[in-house]
PDB file of N, CA and C in Angstrom:
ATOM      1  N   UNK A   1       0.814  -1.191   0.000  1.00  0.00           N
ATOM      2  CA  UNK A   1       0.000   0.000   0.000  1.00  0.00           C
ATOM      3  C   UNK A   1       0.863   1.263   0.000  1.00  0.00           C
ATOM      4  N   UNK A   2       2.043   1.331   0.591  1.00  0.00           N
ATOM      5  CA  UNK A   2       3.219   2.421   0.206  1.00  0.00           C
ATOM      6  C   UNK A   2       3.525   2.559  -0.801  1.00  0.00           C
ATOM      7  N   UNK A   3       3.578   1.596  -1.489  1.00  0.00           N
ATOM      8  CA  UNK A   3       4.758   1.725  -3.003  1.00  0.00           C
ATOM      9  C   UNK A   3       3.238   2.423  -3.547  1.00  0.00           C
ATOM     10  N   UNK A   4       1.864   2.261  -3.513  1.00  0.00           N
ATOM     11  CA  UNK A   4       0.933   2.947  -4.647  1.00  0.00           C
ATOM     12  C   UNK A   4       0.801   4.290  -4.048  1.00  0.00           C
ATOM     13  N   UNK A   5       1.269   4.702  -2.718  1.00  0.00           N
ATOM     14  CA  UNK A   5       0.985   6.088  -2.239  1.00  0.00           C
ATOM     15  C   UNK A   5       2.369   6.753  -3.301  1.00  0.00           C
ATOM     16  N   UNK A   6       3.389   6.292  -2.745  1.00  0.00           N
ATOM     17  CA  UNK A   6       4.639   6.592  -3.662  1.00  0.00           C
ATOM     18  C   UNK A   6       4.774   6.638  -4.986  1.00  0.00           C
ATOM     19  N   UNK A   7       4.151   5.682  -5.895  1.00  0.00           N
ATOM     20  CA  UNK A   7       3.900   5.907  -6.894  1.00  0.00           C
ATOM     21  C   UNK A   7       2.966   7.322  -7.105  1.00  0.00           C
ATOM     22  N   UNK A   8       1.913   6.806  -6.645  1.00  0.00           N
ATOM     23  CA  UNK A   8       0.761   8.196  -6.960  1.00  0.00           C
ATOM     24  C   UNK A   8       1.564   9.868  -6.794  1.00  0.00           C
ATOM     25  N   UNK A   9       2.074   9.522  -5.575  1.00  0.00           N
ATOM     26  CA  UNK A   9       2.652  11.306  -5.644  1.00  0.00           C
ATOM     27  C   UNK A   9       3.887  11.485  -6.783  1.00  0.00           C
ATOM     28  N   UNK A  10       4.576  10.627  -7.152  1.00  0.00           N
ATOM     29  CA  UNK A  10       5.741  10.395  -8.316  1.00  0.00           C
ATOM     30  C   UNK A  10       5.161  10.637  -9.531  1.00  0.00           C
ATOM     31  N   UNK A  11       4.112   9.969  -9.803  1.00  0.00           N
ATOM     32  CA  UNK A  11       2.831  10.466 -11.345  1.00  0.00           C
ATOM     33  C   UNK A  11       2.767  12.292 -11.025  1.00  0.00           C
ATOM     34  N   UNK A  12       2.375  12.019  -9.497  1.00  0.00           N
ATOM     35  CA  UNK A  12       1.327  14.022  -9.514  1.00  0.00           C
ATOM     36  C   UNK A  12       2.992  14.669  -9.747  1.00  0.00           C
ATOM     37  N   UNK A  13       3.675  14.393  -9.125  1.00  0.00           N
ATOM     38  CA  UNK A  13       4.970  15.841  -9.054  1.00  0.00           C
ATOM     39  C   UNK A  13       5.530  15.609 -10.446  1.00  0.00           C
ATOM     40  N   UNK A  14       5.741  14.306 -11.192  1.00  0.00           N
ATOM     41  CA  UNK A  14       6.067  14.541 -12.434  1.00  0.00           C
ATOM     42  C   UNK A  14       5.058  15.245 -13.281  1.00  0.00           C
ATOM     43  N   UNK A  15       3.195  15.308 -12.777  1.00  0.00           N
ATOM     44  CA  UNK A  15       2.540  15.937 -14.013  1.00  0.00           C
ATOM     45  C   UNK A  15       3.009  17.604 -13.613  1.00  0.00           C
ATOM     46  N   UNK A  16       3.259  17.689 -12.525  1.00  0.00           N
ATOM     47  CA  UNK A  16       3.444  19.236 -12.182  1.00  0.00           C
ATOM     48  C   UNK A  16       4.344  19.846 -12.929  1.00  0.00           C
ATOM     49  N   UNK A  17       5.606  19.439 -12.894  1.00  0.00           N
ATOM     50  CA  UNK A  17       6.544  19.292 -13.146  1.00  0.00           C
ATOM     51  C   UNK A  17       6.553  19.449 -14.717  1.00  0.00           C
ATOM     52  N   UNK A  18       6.147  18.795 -15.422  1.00  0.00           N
ATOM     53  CA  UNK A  18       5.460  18.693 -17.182  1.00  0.00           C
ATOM     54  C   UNK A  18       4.296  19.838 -17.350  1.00  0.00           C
ATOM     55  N   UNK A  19       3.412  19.869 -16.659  1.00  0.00           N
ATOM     56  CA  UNK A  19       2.545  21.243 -16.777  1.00  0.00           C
ATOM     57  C   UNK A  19       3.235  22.407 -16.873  1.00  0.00           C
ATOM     58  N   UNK A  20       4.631  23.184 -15.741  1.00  0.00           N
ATOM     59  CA  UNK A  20       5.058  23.622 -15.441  1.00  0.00           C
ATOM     60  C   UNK A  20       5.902  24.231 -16.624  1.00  0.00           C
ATOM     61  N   UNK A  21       6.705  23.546 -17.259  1.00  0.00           N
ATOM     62  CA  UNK A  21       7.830  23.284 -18.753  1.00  0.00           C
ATOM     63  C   UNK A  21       7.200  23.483 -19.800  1.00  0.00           C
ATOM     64  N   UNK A  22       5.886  23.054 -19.408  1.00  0.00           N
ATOM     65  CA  UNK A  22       4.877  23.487 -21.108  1.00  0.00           C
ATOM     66  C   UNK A  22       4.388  25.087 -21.200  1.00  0.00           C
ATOM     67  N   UNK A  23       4.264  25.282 -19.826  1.00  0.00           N
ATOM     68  CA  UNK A  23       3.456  26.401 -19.499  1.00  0.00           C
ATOM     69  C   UNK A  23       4.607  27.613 -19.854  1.00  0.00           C
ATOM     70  N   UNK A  24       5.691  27.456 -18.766  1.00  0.00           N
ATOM     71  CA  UNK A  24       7.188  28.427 -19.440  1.00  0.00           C
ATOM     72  C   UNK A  24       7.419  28.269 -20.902  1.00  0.00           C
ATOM     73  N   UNK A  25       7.078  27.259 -21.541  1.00  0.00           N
ATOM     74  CA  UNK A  25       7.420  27.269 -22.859  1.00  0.00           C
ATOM     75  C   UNK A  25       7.013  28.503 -24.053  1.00  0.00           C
ATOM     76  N   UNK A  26       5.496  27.992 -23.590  1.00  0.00           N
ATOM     77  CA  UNK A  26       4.548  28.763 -24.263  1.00  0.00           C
ATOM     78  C   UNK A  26       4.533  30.222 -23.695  1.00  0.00           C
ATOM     79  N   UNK A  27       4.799  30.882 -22.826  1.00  0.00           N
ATOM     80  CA  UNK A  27       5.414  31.938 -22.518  1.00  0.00           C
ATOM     81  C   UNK A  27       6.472  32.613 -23.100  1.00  0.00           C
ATOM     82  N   UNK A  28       7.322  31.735 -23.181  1.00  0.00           N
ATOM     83  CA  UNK A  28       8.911  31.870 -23.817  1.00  0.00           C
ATOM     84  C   UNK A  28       8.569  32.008 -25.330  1.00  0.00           C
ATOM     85  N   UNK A  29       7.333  31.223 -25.983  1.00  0.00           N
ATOM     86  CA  UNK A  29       7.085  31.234 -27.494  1.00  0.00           C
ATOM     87  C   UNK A  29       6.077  32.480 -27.421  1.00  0.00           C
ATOM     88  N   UNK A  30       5.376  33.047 -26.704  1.00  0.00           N
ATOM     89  CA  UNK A  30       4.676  33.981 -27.102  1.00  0.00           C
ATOM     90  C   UNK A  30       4.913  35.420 -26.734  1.00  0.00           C
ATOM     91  N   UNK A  31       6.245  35.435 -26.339  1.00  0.00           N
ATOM     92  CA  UNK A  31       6.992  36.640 -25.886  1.00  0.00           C
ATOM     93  C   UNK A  31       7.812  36.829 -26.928  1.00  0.00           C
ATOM     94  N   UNK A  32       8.450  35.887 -27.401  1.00  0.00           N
ATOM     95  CA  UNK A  32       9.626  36.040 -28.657  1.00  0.00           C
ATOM     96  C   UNK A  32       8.156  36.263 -30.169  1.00  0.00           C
ATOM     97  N   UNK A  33       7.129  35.963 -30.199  1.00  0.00           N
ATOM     98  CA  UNK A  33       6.354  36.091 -31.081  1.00  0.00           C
ATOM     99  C   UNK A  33       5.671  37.203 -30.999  1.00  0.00           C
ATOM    100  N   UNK A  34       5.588  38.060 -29.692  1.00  0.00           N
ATOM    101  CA  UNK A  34       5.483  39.341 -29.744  1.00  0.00           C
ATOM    102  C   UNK A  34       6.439  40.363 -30.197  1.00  0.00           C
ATOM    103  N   UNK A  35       7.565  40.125 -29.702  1.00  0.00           N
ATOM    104  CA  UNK A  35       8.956  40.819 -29.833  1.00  0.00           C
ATOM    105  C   UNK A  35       8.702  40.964 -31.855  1.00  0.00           C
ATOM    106  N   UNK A  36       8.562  39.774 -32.440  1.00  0.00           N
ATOM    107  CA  UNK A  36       8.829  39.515 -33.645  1.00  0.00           C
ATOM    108  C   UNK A  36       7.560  40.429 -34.884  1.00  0.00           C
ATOM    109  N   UNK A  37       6.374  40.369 -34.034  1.00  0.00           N
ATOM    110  CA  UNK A  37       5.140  41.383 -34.690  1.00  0.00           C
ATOM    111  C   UNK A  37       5.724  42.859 -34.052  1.00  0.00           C
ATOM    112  N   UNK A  38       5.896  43.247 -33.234  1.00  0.00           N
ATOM    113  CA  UNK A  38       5.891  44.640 -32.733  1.00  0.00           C
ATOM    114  C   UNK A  38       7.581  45.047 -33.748  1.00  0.00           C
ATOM    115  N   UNK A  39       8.274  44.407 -34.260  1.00  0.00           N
ATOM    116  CA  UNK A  39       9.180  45.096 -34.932  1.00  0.00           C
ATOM    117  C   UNK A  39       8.919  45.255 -36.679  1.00  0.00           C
ATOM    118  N   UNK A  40       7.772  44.244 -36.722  1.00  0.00           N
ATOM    119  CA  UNK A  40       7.393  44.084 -38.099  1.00  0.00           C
ATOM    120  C   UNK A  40       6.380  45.208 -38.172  1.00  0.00           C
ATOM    121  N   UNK A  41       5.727  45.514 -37.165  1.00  0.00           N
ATOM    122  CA  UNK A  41       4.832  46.597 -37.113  1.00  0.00           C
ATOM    123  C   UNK A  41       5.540  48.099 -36.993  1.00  0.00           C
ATOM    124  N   UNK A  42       6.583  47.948 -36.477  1.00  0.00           N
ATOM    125  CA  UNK A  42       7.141  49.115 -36.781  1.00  0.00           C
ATOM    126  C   UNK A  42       8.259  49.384 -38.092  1.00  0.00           C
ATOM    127  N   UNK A  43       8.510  48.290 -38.723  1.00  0.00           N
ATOM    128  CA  UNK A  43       9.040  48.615 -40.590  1.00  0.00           C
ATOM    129  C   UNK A  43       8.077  48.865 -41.044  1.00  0.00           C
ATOM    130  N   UNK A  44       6.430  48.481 -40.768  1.00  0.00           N
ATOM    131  CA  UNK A  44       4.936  48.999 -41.740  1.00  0.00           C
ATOM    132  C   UNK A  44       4.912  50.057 -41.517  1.00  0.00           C
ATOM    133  N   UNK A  45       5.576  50.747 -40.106  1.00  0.00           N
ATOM    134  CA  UNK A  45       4.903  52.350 -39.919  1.00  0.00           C
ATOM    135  C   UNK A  45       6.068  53.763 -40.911  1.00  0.00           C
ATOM    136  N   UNK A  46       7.109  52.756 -40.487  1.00  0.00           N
ATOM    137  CA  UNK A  46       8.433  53.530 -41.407  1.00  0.00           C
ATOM    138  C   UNK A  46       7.795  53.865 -42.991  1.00  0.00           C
ATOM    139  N   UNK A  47       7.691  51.996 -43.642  1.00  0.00           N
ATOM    140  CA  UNK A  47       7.707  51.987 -44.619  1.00  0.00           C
ATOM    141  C   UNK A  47       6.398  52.610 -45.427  1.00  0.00           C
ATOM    142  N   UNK A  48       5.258  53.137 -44.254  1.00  0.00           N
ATOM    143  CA  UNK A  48       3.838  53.084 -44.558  1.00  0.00           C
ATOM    144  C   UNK A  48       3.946  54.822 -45.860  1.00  0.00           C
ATOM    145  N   UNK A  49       3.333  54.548 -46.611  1.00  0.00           N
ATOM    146  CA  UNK A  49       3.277  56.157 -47.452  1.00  0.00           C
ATOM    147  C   UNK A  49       1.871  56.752 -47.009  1.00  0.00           C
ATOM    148  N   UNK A  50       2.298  57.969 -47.251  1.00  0.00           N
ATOM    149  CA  UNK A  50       2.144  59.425 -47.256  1.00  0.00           C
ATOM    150  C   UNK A  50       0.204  58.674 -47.518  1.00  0.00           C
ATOM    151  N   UNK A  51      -1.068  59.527 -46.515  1.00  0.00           N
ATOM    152  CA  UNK A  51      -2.124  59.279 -46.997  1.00  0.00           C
ATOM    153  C   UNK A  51      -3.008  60.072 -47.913  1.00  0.00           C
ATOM    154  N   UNK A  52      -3.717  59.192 -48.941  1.00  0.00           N
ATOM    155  CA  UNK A  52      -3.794  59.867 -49.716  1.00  0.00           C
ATOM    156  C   UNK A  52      -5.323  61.146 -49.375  1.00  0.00           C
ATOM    157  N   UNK A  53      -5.106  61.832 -50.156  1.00  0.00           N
ATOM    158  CA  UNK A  53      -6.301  63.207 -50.418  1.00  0.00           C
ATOM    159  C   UNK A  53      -7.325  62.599 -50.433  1.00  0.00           C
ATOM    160  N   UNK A  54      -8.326  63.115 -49.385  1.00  0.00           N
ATOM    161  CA  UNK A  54     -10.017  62.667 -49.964  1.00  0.00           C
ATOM    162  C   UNK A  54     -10.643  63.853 -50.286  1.00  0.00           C
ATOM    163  N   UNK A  55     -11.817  63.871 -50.789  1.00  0.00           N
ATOM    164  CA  UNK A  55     -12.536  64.809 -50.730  1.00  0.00           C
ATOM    165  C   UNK A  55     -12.633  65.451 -49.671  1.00  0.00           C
ATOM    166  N   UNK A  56     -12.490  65.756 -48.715  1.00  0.00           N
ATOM    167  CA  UNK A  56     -12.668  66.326 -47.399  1.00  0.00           C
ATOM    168  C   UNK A  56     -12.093  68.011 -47.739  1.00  0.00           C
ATOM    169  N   UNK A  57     -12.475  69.038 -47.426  1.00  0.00           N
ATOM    170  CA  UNK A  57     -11.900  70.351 -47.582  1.00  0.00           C
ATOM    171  C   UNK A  57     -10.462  70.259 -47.300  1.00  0.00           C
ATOM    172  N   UNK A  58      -9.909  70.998 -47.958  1.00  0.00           N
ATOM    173  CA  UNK A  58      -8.253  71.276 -47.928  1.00  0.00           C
ATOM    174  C   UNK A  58      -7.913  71.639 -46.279  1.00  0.00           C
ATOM    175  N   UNK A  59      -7.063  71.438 -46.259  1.00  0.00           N
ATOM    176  CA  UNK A  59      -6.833  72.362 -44.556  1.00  0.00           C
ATOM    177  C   UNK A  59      -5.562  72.741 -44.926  1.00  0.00           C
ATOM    178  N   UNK A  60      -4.997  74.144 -44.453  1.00  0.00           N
ATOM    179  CA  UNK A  60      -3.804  74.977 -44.751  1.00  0.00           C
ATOM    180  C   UNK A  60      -2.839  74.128 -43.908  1.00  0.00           C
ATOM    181  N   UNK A  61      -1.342  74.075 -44.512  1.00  0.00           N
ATOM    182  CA  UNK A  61      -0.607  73.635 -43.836  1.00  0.00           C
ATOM    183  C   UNK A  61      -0.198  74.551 -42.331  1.00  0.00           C
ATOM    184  N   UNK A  62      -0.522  75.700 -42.259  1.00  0.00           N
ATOM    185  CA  UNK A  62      -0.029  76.766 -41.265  1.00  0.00           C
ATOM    186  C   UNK A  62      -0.924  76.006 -39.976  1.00  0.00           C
ATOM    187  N   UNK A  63      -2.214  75.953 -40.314  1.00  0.00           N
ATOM    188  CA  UNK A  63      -3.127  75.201 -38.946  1.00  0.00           C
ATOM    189  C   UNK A  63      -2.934  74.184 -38.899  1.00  0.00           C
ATOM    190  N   UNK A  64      -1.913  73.109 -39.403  1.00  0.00           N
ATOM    191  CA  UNK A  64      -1.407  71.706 -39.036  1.00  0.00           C
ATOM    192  C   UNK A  64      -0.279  72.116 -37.730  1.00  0.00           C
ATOM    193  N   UNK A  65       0.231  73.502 -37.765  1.00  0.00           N
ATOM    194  CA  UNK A  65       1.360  73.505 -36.491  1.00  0.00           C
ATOM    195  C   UNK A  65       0.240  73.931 -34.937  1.00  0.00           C
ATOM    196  N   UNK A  66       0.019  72.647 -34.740  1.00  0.00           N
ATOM    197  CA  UNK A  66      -0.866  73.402 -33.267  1.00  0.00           C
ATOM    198  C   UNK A  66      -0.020  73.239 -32.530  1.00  0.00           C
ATOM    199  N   UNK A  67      -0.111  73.562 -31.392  1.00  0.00           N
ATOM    200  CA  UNK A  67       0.923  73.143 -30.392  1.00  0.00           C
ATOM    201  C   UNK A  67       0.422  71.555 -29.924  1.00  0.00           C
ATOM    202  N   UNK A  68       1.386  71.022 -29.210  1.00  0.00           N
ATOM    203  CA  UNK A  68       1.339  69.485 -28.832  1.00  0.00           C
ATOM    204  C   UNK A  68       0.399  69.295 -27.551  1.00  0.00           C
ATOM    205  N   UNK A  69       0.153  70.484 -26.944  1.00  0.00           N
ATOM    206  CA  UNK A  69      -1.100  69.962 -26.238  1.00  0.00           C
ATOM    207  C   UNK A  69      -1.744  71.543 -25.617  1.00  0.00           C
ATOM    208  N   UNK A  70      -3.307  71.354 -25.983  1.00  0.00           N
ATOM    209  CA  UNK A  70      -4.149  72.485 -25.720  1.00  0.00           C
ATOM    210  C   UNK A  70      -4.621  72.147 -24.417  1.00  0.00           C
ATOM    211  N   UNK A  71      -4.514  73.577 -23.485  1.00  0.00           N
ATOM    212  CA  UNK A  71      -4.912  73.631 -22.215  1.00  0.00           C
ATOM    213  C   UNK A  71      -6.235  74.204 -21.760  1.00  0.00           C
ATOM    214  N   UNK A  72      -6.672  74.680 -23.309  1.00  0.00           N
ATOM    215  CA  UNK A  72      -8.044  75.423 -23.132  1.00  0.00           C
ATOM    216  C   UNK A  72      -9.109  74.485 -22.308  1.00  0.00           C
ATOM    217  N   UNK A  73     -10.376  74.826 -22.243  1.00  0.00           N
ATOM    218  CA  UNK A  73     -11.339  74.318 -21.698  1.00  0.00           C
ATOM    219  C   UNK A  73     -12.357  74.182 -22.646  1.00  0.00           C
ATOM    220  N   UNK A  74     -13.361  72.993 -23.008  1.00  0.00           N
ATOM    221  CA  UNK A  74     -14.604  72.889 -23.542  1.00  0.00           C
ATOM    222  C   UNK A  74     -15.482  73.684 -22.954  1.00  0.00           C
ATOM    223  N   UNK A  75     -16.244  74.460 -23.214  1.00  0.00           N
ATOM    224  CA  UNK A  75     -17.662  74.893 -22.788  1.00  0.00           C
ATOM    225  C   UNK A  75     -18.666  74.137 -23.253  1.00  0.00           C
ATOM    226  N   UNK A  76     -19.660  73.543 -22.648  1.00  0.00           N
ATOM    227  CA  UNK A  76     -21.257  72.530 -23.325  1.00  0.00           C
ATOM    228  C   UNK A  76     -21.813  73.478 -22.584  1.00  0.00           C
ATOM    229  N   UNK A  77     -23.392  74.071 -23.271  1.00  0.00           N
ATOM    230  CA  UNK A  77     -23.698  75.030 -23.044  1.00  0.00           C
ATOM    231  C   UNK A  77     -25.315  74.224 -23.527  1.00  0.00           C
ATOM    232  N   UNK A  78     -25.772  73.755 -22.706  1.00  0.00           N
ATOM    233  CA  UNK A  78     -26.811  72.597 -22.813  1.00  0.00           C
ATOM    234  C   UNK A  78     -26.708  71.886 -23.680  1.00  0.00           C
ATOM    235  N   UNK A  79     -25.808  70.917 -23.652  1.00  0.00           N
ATOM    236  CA  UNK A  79     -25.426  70.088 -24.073  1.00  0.00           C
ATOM    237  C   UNK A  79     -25.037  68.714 -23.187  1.00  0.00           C
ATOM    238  N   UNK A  80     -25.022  67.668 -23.029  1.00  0.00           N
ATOM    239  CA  UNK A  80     -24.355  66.777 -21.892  1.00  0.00           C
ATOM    240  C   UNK A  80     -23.149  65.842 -22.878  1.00  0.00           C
ATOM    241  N   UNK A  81     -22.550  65.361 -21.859  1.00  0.00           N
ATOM    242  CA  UNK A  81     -21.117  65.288 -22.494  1.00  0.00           C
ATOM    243  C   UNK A  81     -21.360  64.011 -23.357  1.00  0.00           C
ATOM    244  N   UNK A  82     -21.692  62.936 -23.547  1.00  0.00           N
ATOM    245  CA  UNK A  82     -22.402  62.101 -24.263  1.00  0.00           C
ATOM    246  C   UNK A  82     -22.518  62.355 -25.630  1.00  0.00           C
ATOM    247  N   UNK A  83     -23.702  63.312 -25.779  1.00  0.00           N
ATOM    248  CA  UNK A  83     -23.747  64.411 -27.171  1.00  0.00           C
ATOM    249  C   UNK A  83     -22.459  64.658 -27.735  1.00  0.00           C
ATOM    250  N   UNK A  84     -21.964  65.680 -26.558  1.00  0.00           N
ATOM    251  CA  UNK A  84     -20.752  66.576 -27.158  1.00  0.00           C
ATOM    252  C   UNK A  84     -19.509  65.258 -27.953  1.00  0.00           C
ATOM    253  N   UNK A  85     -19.488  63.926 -27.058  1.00  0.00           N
ATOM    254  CA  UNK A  85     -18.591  63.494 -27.610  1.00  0.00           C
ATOM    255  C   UNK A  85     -19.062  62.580 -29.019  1.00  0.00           C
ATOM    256  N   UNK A  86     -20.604  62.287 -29.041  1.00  0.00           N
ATOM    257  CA  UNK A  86     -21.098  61.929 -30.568  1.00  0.00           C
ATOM    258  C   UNK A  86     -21.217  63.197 -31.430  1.00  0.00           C
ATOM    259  N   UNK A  87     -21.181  63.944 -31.471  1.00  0.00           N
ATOM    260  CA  UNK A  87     -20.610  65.281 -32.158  1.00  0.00           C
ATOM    261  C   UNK A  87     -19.597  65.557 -32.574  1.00  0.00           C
ATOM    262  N   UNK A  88     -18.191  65.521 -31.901  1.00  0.00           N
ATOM    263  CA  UNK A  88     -17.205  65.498 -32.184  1.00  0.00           C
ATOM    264  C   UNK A  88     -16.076  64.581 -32.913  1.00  0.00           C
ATOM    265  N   UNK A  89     -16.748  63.020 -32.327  1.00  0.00           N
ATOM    266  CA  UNK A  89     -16.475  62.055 -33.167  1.00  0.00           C
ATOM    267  C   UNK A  89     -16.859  62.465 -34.957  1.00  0.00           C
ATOM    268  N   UNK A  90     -18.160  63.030 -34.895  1.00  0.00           N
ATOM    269  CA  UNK A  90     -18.958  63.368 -36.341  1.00  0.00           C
ATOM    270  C   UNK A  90     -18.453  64.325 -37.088  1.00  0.00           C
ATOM    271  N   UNK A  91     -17.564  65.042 -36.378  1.00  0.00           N
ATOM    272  CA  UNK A  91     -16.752  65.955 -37.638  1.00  0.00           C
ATOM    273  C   UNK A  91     -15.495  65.269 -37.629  1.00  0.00           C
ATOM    274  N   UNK A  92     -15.172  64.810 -36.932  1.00  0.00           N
ATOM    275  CA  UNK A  92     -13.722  64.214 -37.304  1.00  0.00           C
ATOM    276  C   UNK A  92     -13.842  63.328 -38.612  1.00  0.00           C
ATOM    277  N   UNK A  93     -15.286  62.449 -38.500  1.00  0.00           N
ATOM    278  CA  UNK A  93     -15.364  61.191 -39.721  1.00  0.00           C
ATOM    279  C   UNK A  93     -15.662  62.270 -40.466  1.00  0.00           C
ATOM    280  N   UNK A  94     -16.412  63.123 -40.656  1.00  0.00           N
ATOM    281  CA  UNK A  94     -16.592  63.868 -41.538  1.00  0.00           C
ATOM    282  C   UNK A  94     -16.074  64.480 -42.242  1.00  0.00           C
ATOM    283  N   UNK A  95     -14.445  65.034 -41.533  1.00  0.00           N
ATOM    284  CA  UNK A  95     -13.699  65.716 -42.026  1.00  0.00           C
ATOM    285  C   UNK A  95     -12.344  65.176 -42.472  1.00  0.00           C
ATOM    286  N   UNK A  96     -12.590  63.903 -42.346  1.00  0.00           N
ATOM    287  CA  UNK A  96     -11.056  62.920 -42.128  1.00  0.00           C
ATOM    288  C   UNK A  96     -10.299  63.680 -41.442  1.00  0.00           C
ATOM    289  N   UNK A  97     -10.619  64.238 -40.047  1.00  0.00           N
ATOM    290  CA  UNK A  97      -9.211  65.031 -39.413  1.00  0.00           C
ATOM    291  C   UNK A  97      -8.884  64.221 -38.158  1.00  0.00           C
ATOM    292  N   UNK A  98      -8.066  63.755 -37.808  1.00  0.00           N
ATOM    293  CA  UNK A  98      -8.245  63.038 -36.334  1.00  0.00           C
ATOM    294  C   UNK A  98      -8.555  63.898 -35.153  1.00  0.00           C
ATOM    295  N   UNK A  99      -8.856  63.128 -34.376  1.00  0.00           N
ATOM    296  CA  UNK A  99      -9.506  64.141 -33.354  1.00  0.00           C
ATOM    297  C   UNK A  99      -8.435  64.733 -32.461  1.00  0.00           C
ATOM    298  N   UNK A 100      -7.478  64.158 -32.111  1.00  0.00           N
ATOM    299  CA  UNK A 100      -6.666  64.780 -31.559  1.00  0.00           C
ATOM    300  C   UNK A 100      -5.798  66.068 -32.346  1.00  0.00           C
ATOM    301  N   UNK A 101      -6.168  66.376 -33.888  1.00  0.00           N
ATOM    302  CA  UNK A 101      -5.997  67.132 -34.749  1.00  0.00           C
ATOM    303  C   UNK A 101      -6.882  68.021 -34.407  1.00  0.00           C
ATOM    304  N   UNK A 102      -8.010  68.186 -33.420  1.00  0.00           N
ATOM    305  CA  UNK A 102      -9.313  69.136 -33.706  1.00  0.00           C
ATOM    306  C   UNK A 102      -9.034  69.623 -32.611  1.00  0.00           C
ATOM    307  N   UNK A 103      -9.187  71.240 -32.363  1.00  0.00           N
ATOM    308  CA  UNK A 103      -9.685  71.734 -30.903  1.00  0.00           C
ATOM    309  C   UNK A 103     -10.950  72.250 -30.984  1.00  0.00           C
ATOM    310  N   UNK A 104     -11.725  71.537 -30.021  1.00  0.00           N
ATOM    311  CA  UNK A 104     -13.255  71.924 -29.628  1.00  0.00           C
ATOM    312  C   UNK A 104     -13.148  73.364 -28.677  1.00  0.00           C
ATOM    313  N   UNK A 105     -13.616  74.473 -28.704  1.00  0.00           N
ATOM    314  CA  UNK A 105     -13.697  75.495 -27.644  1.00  0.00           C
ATOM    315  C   UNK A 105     -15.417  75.592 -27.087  1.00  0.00           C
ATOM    316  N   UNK A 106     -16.016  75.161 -27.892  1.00  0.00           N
ATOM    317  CA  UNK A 106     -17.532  75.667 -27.619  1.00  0.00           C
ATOM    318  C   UNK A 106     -18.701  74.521 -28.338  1.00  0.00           C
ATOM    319  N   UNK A 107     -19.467  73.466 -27.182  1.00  0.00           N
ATOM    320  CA  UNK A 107     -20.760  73.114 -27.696  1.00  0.00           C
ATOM    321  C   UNK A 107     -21.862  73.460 -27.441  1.00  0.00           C
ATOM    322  N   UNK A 108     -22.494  74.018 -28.158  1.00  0.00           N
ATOM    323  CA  UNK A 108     -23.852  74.783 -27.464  1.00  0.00           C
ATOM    324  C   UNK A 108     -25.248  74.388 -28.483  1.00  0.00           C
ATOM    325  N   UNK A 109     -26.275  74.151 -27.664  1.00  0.00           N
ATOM    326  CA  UNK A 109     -27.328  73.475 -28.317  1.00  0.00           C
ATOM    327  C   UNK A 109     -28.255  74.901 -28.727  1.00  0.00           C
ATOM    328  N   UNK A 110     -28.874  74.491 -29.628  1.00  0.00           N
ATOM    329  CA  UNK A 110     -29.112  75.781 -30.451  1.00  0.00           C
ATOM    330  C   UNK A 110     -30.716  75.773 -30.955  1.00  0.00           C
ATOM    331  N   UNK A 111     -31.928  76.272 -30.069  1.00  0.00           N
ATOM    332  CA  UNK A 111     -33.394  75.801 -30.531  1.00  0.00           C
ATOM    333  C   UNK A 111     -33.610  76.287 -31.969  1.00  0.00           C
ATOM    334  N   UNK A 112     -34.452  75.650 -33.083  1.00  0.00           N
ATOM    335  CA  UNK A 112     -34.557  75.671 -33.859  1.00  0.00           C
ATOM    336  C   UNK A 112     -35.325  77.165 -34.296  1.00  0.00           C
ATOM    337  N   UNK A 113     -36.549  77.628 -32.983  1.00  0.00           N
ATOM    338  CA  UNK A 113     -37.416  78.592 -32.962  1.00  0.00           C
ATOM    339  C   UNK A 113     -36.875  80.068 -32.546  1.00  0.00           C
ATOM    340  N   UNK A 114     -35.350  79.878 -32.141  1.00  0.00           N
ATOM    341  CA  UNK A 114     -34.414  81.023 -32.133  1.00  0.00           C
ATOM    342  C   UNK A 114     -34.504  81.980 -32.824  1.00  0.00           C
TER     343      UNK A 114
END
């Protein structure tokens, strides 16, 4: 009845043991397979060209120099922020400009009977 207790824990610490080696493995393979996309992703960004013109209005190159980060404040002026940000999303698609390309200063809801 010893030798099957002994056996039994000799099976469990060897499956541990084998779980353990598979588990580092696949770690070890999906770290070097990250390493290997994130450098291939960055020769696509090098190698990526220039995007092309859509119809979207011209924008002057002079208002492409904004500064790298605006400190202004939004005003919503009955508006709730929800809106303001399905709004803003809507000129960006609209305008192909990214949004971090856009400064918002003012949303204000506007009655039609004005």
């Amino acid at each position: 009845m010893e030798l099957e207790i002994i056996d039994g824990l000799k099976i469990a610490v060897y499956g541990f043991i084998t779980v353990f080696i598979v588990l580092a493995t696949l770690m070890l393979i999906i770290n070097v397979l990250g390493k290997i996309v994130a450098s291939l992703e960055k020769k696509e960004e090098v190698a990526a060209p220039a995007p092309v013109a859509s119809a979207a209005p011209a924008v002057e190159e002079e208002k492409l120099d904004l500064p790298v980060e605006y400190v202004g404040t939004l005003q919503l002026i009955d508006v709730d922020e929800k809106t303001a940000a399905c709004i803003m999303a809507i000129v960006s698609e609209q305008t192909q400009i990214p949004l971090e390309n856009l400064i918002f200063k003012r949303i204000e809801l506007i009655e039609e009977g004005e």
